[in-house]
Protein backbone atom coordinates (compact mmCIF):
# COMPACT_ATOMS: atom_id res chain seq x y z
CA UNK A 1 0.00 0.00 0.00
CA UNK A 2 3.19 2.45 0.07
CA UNK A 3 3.52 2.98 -3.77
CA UNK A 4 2.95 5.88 -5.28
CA UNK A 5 0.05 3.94 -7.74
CA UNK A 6 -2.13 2.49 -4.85
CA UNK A 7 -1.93 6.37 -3.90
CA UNK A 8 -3.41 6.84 -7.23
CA UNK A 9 -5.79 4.37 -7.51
CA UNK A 10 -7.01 5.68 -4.21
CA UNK A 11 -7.38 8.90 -5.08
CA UNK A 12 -9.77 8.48 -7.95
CA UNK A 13 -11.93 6.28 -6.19
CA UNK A 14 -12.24 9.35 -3.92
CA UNK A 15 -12.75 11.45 -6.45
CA UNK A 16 -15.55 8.83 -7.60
CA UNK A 17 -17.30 8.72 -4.56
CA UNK A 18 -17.94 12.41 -4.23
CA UNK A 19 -19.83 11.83 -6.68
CA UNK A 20 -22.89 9.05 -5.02
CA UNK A 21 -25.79 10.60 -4.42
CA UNK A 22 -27.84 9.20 -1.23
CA UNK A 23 -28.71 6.05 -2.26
CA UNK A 24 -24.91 5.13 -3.39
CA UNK A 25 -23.46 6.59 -0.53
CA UNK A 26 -25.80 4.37 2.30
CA UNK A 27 -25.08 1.14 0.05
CA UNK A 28 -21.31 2.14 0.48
CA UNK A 29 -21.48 2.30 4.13
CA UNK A 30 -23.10 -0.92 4.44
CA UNK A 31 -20.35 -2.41 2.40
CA UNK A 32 -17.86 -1.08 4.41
CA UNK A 33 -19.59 -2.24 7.84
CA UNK A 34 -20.59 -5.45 6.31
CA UNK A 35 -16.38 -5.80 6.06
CA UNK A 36 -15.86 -4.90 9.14
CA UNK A 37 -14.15 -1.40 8.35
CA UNK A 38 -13.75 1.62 10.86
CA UNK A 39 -17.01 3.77 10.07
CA UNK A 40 -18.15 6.86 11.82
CA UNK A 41 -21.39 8.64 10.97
CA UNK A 42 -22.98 11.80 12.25
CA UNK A 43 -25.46 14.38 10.93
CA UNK A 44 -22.89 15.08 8.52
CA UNK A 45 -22.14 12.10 6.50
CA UNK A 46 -20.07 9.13 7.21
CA UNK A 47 -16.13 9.07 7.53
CA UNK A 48 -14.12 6.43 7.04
CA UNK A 49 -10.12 6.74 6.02
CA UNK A 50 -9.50 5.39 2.38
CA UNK A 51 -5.95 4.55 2.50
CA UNK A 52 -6.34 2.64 5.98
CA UNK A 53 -9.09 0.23 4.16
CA UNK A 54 -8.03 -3.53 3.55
CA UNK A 55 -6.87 -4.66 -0.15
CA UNK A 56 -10.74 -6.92 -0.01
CA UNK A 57 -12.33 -3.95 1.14
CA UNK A 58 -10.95 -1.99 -1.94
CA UNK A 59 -12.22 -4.61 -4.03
CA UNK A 60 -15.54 -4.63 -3.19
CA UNK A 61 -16.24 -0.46 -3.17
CA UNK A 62 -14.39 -0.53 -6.62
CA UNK A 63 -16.69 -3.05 -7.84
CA UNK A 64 -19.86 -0.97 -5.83
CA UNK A 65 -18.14 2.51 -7.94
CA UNK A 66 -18.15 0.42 -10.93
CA UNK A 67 -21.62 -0.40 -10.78
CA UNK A 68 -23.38 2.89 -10.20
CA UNK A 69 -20.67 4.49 -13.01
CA UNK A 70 -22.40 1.71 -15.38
CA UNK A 71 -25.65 1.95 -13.78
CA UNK A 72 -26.02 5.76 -14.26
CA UNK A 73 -24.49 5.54 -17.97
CA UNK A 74 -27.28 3.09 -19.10
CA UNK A 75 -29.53 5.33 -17.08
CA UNK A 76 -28.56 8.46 -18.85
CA UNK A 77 -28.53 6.59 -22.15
CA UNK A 78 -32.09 5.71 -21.74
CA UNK A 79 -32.91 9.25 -20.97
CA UNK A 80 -31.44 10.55 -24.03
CA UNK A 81 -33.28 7.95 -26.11
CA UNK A 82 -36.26 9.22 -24.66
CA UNK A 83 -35.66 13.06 -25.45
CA UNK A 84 -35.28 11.87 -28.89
CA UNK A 85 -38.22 9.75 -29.28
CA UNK A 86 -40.31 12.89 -27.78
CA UNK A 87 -38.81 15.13 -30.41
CA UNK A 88 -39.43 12.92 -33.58
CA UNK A 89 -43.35 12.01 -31.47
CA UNK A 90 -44.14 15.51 -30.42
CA UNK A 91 -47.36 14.16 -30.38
CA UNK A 92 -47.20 12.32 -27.58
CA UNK A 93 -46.48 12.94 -24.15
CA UNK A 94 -44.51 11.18 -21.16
């Protein structure tokens, strides 16, 4: 965990979990308690320390980040399919 690319990887999966709304963020915390990882919640969010988080840990909140990123593309790709269906139907409405 002392290289300079676990740093790395680290960091964007930070930078990737800013990004959960609600719903992303409380499934994260139950993966992370469900592994037995150092939590702490108040009323304003939940901490935890990324870099102190076992290698299996890792694993399974990449996997979790990986989901949602996929999850929201097909999402937002079905969205945009619909915007275009409502412009070529103006006819009909949602």
């Amino acid at each position: 965990m002392s290289n300079g690319s676990d740093f790395e990887s680290r960091k964007r999966l930070f930078d990737e979990i800013k990004l959960f709304n609600r719903t992303e963020q409380e499934e994260l915390f139950r993966i992370l308690r469900k592994q037995g990882e150092e939590v702490s919640e108040n009323r304003n969010g939940i901490f935890f320390d990324l870099m102190s988080l076992q290698a299996d840990t890792i694993v399974k909140v990449q996997e979790w980040v990986d989901f949602c990123k996929k999850n929201n593309t097909d999402f937002q790709s079905r969205e945009d399919e619909l915007v275009e269906l409502a412009k070529k139907n103006p006819g009909i409405t949602e």
